[in-house]
PDB file of N, CA and C in Angstrom:
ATOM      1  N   UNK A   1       0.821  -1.194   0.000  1.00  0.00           N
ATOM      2  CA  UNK A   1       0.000   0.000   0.000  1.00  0.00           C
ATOM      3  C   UNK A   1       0.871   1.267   0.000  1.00  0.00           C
ATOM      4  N   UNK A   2       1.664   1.808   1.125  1.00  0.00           N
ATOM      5  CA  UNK A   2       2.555   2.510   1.029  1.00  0.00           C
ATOM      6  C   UNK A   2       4.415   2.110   1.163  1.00  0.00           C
ATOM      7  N   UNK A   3       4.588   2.366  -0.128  1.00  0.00           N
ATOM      8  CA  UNK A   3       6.337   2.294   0.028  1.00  0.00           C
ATOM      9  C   UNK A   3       7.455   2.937   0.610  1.00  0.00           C
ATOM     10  N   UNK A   4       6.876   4.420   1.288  1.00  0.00           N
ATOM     11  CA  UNK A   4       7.775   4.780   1.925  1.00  0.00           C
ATOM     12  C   UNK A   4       7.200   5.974   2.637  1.00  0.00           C
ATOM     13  N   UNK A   5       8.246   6.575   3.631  1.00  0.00           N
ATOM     14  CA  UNK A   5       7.603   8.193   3.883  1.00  0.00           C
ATOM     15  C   UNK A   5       8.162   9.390   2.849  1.00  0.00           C
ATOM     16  N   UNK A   6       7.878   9.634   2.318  1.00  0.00           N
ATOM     17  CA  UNK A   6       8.314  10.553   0.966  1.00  0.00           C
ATOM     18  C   UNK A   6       8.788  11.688   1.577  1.00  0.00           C
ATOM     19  N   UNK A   7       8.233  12.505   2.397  1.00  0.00           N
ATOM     20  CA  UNK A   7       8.641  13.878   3.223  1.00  0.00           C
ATOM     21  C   UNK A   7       7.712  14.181   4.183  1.00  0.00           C
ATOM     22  N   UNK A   8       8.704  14.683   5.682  1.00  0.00           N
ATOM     23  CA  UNK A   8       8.042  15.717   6.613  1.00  0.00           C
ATOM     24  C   UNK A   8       7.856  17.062   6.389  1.00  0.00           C
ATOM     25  N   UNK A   9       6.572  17.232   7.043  1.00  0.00           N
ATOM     26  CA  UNK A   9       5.843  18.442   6.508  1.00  0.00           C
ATOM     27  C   UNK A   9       5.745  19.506   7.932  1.00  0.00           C
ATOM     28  N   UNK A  10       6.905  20.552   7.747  1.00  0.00           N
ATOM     29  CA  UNK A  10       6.593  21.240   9.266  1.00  0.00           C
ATOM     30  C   UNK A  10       5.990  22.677   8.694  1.00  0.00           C
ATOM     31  N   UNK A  11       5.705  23.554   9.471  1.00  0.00           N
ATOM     32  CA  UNK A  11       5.051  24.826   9.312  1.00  0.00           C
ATOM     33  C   UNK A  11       5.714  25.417  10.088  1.00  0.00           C
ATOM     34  N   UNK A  12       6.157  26.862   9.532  1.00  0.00           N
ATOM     35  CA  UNK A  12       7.010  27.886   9.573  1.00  0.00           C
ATOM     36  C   UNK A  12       6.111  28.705   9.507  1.00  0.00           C
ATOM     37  N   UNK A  13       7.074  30.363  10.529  1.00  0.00           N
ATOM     38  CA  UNK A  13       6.408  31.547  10.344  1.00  0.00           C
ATOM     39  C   UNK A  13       7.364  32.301   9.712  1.00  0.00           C
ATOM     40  N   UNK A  14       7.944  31.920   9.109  1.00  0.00           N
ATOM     41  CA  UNK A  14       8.767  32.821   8.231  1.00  0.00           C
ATOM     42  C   UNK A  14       9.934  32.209   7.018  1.00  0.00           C
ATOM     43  N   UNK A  15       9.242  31.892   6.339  1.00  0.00           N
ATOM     44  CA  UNK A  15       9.811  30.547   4.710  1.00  0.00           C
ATOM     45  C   UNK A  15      11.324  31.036   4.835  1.00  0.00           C
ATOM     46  N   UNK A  16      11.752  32.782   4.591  1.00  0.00           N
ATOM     47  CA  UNK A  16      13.361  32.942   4.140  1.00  0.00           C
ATOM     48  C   UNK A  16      13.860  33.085   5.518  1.00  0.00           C
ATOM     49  N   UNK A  17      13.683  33.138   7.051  1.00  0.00           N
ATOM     50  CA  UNK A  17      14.126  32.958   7.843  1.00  0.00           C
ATOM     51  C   UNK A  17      14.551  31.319   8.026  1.00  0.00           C
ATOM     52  N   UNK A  18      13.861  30.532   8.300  1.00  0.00           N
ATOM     53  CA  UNK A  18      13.396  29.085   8.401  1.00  0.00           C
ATOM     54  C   UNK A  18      14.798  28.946   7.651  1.00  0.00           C
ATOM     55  N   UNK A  19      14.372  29.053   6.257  1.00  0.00           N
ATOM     56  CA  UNK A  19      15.505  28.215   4.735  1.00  0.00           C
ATOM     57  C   UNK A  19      17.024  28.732   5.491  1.00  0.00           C
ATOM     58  N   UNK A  20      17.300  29.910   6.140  1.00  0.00           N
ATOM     59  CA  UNK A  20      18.669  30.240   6.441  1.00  0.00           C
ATOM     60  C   UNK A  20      18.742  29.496   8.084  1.00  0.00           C
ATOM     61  N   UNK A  21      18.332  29.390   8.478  1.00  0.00           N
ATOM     62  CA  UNK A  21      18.303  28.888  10.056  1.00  0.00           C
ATOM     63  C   UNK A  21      18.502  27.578   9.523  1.00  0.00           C
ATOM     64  N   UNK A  22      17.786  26.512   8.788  1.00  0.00           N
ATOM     65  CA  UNK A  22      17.839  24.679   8.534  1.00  0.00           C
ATOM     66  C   UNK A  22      19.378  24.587   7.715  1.00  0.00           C
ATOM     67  N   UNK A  23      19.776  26.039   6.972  1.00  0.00           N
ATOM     68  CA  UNK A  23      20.488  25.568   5.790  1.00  0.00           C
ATOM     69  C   UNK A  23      22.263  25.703   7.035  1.00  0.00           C
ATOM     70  N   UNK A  24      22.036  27.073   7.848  1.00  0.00           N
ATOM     71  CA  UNK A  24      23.268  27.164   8.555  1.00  0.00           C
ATOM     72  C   UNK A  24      23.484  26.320   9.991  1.00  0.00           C
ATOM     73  N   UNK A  25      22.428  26.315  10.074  1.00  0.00           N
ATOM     74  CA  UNK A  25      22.233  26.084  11.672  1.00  0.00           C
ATOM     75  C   UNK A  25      22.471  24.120  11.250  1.00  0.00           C
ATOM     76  N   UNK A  26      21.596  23.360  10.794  1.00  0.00           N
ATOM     77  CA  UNK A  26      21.433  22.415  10.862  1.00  0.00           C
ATOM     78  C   UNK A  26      21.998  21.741   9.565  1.00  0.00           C
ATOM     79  N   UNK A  27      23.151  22.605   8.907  1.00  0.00           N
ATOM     80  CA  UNK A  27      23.589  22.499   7.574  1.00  0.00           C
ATOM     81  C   UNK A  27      22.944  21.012   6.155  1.00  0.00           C
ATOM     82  N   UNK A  28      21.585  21.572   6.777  1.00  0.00           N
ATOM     83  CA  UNK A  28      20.399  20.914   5.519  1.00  0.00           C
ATOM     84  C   UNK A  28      20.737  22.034   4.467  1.00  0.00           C
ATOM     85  N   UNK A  29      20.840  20.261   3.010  1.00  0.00           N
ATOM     86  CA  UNK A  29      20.525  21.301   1.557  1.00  0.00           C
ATOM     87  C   UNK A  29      19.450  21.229   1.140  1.00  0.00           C
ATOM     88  N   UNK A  30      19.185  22.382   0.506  1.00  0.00           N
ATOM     89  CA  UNK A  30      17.705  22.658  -0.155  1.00  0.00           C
ATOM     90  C   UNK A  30      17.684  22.261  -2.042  1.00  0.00           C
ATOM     91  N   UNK A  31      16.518  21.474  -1.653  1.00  0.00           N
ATOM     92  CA  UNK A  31      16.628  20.981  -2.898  1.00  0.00           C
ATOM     93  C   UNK A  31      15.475  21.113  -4.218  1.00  0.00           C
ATOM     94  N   UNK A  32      14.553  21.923  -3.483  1.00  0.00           N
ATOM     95  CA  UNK A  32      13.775  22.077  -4.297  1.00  0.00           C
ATOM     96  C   UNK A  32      12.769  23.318  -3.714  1.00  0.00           C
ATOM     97  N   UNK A  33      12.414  24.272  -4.353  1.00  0.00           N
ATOM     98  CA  UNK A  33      11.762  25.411  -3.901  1.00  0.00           C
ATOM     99  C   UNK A  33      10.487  26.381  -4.480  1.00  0.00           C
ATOM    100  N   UNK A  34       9.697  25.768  -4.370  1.00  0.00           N
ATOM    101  CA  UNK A  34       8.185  26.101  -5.313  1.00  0.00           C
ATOM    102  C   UNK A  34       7.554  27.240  -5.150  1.00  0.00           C
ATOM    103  N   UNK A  35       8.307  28.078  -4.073  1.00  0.00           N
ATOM    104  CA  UNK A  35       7.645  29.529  -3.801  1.00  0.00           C
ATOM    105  C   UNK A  35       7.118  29.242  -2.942  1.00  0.00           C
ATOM    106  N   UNK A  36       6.141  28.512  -2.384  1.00  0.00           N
ATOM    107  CA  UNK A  36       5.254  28.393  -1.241  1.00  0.00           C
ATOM    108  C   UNK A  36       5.817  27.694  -0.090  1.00  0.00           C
ATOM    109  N   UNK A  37       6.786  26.931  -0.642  1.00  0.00           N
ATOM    110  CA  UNK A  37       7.306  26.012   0.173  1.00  0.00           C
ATOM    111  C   UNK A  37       9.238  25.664  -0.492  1.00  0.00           C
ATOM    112  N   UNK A  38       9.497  24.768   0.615  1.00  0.00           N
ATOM    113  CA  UNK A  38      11.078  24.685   0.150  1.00  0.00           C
ATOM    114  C   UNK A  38      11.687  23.180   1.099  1.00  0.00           C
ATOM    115  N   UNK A  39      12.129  22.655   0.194  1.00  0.00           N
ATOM    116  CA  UNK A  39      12.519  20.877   0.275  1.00  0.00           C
ATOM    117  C   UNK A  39      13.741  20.592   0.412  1.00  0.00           C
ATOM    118  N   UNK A  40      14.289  20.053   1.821  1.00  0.00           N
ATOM    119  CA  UNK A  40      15.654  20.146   2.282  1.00  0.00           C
ATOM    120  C   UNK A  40      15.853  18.207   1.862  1.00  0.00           C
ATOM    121  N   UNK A  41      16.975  18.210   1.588  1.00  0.00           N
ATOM    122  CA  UNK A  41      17.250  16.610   1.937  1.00  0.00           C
ATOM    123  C   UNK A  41      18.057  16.586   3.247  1.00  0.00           C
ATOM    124  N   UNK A  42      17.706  15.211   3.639  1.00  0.00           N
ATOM    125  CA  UNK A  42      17.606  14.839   5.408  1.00  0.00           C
ATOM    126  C   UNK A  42      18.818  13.569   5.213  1.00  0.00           C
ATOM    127  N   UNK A  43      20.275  13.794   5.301  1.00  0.00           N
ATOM    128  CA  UNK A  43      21.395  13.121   5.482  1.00  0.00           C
ATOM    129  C   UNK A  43      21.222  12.106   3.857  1.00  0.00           C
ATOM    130  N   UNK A  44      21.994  10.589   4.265  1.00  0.00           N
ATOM    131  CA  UNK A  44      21.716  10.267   3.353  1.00  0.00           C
ATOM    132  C   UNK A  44      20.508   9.383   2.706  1.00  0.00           C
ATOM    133  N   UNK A  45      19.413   9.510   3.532  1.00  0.00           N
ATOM    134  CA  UNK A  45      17.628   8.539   2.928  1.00  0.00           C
ATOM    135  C   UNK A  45      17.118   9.219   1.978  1.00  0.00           C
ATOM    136  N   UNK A  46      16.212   9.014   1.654  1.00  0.00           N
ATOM    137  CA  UNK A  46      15.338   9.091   0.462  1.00  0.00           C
ATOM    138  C   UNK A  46      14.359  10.292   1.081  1.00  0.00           C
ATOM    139  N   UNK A  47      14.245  10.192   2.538  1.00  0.00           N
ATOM    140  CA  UNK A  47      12.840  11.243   3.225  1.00  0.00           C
ATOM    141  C   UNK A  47      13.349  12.445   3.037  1.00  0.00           C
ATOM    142  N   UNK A  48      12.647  13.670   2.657  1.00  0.00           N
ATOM    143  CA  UNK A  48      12.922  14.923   2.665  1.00  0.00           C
ATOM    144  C   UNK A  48      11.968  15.967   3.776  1.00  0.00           C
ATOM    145  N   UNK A  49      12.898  16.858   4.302  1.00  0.00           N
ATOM    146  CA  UNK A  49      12.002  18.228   4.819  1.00  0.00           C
ATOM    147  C   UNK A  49      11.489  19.149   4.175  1.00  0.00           C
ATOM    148  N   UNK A  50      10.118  19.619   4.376  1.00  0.00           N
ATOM    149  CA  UNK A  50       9.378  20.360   3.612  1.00  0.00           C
ATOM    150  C   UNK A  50       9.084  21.064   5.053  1.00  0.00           C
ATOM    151  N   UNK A  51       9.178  22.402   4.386  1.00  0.00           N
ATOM    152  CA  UNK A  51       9.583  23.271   5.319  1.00  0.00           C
ATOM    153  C   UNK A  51       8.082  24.710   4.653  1.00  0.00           C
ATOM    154  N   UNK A  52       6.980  24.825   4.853  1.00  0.00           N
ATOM    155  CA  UNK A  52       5.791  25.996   4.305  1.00  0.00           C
ATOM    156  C   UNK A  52       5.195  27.031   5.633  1.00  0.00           C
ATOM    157  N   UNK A  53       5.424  27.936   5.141  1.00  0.00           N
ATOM    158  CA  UNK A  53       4.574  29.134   5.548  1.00  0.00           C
ATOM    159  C   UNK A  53       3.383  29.314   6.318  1.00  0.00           C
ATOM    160  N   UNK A  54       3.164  29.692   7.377  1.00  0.00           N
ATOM    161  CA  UNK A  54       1.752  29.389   8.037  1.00  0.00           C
ATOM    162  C   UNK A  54       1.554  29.695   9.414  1.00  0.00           C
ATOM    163  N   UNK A  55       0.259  29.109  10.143  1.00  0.00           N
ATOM    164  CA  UNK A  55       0.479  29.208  11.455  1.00  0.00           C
ATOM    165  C   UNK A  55       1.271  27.563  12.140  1.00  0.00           C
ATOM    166  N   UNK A  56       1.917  28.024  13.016  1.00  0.00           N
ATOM    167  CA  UNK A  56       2.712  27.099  13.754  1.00  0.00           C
ATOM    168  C   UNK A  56       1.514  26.326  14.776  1.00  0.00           C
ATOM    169  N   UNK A  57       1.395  25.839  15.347  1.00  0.00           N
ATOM    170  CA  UNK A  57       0.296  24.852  16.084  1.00  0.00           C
ATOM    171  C   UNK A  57       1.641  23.680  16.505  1.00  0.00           C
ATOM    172  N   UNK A  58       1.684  23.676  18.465  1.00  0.00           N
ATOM    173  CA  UNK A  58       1.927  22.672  19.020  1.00  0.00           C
ATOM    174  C   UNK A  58       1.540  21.399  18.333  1.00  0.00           C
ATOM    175  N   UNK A  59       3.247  20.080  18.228  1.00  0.00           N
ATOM    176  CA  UNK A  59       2.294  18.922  17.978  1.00  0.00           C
ATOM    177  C   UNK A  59       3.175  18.218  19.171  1.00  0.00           C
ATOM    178  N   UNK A  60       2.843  16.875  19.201  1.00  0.00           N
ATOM    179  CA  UNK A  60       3.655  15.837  20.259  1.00  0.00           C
ATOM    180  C   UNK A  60       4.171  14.782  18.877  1.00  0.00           C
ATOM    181  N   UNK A  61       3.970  15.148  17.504  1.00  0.00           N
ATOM    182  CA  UNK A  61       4.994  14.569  16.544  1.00  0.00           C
ATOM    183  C   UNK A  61       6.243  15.162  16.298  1.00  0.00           C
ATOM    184  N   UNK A  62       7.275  14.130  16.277  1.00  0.00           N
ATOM    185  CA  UNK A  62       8.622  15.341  15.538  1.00  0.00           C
ATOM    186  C   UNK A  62       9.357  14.013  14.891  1.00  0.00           C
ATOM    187  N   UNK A  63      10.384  14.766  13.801  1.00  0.00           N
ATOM    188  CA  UNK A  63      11.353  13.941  13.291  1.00  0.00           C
ATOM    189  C   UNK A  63      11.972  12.760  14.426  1.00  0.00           C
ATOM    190  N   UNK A  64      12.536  12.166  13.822  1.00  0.00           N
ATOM    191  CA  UNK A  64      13.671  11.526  14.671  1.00  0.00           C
ATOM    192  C   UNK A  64      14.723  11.411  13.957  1.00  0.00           C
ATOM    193  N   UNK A  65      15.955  11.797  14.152  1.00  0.00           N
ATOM    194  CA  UNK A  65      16.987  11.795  13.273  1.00  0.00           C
ATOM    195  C   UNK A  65      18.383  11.006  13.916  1.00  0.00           C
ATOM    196  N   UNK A  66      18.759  10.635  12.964  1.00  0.00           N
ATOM    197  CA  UNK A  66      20.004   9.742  13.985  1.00  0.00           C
ATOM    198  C   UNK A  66      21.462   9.957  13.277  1.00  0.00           C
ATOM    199  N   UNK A  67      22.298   9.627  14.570  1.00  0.00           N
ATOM    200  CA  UNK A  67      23.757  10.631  14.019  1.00  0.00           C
ATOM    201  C   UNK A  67      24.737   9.388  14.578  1.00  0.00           C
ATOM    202  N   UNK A  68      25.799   9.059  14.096  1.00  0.00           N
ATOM    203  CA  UNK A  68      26.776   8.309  14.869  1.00  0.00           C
ATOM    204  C   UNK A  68      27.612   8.418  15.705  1.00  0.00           C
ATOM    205  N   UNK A  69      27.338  10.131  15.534  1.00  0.00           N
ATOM    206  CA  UNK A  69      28.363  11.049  16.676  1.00  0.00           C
ATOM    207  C   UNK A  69      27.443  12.027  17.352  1.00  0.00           C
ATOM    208  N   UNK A  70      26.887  11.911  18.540  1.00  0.00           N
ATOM    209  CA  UNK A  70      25.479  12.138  18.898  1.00  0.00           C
ATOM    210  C   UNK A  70      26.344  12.822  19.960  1.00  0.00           C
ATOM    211  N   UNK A  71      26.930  12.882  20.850  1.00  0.00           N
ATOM    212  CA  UNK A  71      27.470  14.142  21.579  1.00  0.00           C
ATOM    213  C   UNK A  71      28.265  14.925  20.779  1.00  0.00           C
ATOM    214  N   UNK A  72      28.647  14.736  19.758  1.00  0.00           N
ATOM    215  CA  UNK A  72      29.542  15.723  18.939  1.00  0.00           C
ATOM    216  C   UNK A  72      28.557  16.685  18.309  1.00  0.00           C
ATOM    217  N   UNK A  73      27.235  15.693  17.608  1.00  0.00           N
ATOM    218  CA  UNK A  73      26.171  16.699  17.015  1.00  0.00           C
ATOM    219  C   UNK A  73      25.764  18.269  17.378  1.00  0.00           C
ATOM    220  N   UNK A  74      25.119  16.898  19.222  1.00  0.00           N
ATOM    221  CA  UNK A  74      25.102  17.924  20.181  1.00  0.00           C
ATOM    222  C   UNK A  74      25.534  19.104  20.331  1.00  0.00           C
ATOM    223  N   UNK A  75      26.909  19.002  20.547  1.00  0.00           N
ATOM    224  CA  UNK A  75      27.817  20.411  20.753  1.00  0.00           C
ATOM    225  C   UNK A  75      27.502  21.243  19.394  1.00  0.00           C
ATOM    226  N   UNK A  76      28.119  20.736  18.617  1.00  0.00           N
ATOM    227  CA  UNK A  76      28.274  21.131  16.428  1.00  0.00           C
ATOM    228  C   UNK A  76      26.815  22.118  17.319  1.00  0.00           C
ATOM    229  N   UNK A  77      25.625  21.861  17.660  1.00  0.00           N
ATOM    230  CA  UNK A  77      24.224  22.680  17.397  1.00  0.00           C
ATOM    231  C   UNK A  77      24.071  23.632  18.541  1.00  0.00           C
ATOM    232  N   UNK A  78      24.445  23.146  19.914  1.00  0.00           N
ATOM    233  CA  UNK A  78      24.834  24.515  20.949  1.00  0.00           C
ATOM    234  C   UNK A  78      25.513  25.250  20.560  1.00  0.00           C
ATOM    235  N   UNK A  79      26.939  25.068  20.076  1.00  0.00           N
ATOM    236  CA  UNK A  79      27.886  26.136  19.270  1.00  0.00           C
ATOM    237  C   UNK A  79      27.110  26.964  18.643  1.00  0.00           C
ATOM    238  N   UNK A  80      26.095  26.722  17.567  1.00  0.00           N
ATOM    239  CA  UNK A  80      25.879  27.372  16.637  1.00  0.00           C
ATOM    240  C   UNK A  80      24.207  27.784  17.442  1.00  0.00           C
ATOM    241  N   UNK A  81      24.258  27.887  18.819  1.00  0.00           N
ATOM    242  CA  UNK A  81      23.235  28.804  19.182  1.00  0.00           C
ATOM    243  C   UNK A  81      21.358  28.003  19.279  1.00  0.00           C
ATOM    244  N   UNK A  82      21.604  26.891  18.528  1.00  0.00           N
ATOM    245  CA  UNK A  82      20.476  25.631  18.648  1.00  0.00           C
ATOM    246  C   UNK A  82      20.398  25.875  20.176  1.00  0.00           C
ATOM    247  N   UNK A  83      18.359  25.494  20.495  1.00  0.00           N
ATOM    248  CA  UNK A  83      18.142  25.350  22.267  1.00  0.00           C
ATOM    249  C   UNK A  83      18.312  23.690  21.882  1.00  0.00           C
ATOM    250  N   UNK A  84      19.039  23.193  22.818  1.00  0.00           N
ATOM    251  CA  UNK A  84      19.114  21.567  23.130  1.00  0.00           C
ATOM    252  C   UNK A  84      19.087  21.025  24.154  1.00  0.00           C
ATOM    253  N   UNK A  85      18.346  19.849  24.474  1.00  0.00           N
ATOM    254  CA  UNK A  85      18.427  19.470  25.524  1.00  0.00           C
ATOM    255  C   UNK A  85      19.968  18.619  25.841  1.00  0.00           C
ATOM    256  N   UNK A  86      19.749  17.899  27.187  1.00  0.00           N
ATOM    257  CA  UNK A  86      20.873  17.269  27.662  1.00  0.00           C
ATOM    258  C   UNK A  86      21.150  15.821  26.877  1.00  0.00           C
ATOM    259  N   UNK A  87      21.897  14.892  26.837  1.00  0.00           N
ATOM    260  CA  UNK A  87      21.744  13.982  25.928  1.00  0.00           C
ATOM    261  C   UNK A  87      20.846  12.769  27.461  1.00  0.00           C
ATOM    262  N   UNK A  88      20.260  11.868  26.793  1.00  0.00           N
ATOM    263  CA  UNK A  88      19.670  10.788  27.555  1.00  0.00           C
ATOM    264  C   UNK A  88      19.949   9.675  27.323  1.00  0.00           C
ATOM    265  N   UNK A  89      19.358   8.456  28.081  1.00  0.00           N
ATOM    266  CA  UNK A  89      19.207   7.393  27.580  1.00  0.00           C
ATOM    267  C   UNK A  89      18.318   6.619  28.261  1.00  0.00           C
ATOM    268  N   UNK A  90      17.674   5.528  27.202  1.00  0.00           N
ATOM    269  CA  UNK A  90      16.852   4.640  27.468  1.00  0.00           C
ATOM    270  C   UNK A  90      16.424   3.350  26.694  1.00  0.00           C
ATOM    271  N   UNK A  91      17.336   2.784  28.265  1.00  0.00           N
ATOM    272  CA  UNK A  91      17.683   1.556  27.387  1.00  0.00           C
ATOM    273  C   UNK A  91      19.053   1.448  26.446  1.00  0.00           C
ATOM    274  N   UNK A  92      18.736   0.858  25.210  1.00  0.00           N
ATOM    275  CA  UNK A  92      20.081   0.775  24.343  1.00  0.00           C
ATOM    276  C   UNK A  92      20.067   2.297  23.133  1.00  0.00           C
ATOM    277  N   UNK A  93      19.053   2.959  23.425  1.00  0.00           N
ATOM    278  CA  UNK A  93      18.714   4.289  23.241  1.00  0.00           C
ATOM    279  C   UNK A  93      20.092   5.555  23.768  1.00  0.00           C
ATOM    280  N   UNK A  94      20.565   6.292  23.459  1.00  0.00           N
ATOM    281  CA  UNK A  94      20.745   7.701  23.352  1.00  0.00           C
ATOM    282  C   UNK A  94      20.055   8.480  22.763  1.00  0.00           C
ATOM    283  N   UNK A  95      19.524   9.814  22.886  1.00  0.00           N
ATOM    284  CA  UNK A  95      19.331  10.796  22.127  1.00  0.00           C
ATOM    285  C   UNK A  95      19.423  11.984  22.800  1.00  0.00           C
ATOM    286  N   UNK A  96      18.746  13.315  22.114  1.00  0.00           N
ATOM    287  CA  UNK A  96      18.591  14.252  22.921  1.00  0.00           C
ATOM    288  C   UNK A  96      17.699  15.335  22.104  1.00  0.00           C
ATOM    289  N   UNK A  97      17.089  16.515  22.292  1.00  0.00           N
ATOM    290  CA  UNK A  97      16.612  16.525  21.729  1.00  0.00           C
ATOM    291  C   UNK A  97      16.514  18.260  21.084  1.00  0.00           C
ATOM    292  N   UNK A  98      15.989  18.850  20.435  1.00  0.00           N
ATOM    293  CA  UNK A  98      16.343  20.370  20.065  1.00  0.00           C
ATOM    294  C   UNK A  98      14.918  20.857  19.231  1.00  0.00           C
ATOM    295  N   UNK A  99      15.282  22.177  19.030  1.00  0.00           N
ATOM    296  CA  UNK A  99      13.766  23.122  18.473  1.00  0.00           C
ATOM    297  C   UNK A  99      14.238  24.019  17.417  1.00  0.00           C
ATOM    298  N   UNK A 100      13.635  24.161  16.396  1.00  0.00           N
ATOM    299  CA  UNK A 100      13.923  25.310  15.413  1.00  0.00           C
ATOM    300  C   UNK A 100      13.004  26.801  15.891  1.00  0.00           C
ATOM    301  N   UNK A 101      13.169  27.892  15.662  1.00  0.00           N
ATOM    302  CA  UNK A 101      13.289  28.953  15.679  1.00  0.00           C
ATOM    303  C   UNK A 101      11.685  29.171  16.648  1.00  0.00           C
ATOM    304  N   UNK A 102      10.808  28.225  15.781  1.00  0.00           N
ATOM    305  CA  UNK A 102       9.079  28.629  15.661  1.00  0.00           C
ATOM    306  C   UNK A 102       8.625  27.332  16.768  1.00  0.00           C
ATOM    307  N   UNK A 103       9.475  26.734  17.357  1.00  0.00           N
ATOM    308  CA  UNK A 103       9.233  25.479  18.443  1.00  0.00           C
ATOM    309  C   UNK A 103       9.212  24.369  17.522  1.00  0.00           C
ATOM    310  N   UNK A 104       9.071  24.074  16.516  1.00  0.00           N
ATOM    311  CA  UNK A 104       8.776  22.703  16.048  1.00  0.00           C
ATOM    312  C   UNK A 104       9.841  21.891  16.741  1.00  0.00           C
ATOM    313  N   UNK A 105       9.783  20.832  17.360  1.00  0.00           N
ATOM    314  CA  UNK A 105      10.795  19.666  17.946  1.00  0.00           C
ATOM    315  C   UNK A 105      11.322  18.745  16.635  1.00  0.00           C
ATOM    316  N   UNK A 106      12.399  18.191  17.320  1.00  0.00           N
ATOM    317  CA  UNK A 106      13.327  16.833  16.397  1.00  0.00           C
ATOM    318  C   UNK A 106      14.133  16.573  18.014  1.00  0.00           C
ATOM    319  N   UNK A 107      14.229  14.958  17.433  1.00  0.00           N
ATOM    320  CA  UNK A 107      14.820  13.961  18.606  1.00  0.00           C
ATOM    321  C   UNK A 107      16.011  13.727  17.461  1.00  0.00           C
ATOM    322  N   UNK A 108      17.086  13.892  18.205  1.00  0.00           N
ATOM    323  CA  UNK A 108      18.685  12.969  17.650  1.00  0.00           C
ATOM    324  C   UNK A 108      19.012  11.582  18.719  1.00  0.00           C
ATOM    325  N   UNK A 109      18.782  10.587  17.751  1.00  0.00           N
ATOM    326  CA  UNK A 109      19.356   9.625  18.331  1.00  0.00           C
ATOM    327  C   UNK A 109      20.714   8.383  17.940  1.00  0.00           C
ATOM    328  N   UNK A 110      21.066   7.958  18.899  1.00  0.00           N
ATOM    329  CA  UNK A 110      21.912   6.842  18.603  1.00  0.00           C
ATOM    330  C   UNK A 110      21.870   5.319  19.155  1.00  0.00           C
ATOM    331  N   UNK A 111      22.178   4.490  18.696  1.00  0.00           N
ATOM    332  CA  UNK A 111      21.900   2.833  19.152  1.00  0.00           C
ATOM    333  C   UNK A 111      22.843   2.599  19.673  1.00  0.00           C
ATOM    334  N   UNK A 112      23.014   2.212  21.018  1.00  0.00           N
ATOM    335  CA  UNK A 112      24.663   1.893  21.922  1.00  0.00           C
ATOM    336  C   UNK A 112      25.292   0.912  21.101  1.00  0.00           C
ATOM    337  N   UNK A 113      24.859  -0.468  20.208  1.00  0.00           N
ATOM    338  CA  UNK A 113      24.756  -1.441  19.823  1.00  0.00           C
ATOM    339  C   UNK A 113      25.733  -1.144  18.636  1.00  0.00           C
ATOM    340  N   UNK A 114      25.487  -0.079  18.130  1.00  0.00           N
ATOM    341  CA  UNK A 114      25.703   0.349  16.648  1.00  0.00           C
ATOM    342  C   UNK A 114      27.141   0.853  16.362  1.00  0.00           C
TER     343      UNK A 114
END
């Protein structure tokens, strides 16, 4: 029925703020840009960020993104002024977690295993 997740869809209050904050801050490339909206690719998968214009509205959904160097990330995004939390764990779990400009959340995680 469905083959994959094609792209996350967050809402922004400000499209050319947003595109410079994902592109420096979280050094996402943009890959496609329709005027209304603007399409980052997300490391190396197939899923992309779609990043549109609008009102922002609390969710309890967010990315989950995973890094192999998950306290290094960490720092790489405090440096550059990112709010982040502390790193955690649970279980064979690490992560931790951070907010773009307008609150939208993303979890970074890592597998102890891995």
């Amino acid at each position: 029925m469905f083959g994959k997740i094609d792209t996350v869809h967050m809402t922004v209050t400000s499209l050319e703020r947003s595109r410079h904050w994902y592109e420096e801050k979280l050094e996402l490339k943009q890959v496609f840009d329709s005027g209304t909206y603007k399409v980052f690719k997300l490391g190396t998968g197939e899923t992309t960020l779609t990043l549109q214009e609008g009102e922002v509205r609390p969710s309890s959904v967010k990315p989950i993104l995973f890094s192999d160097a998950l306290e290094e990330t960490r720092l790489k995004l405090v440096k550059k002024g990112v709010e982040a939390s502390e790193v955690k764990m649970e279980g064979e779990v690490t992560y931790f977690e951070f907010w773009d400009p307008d609150g939208n959340g993303f979890e970074v995680c890592h597998y102890m295993n891995d």
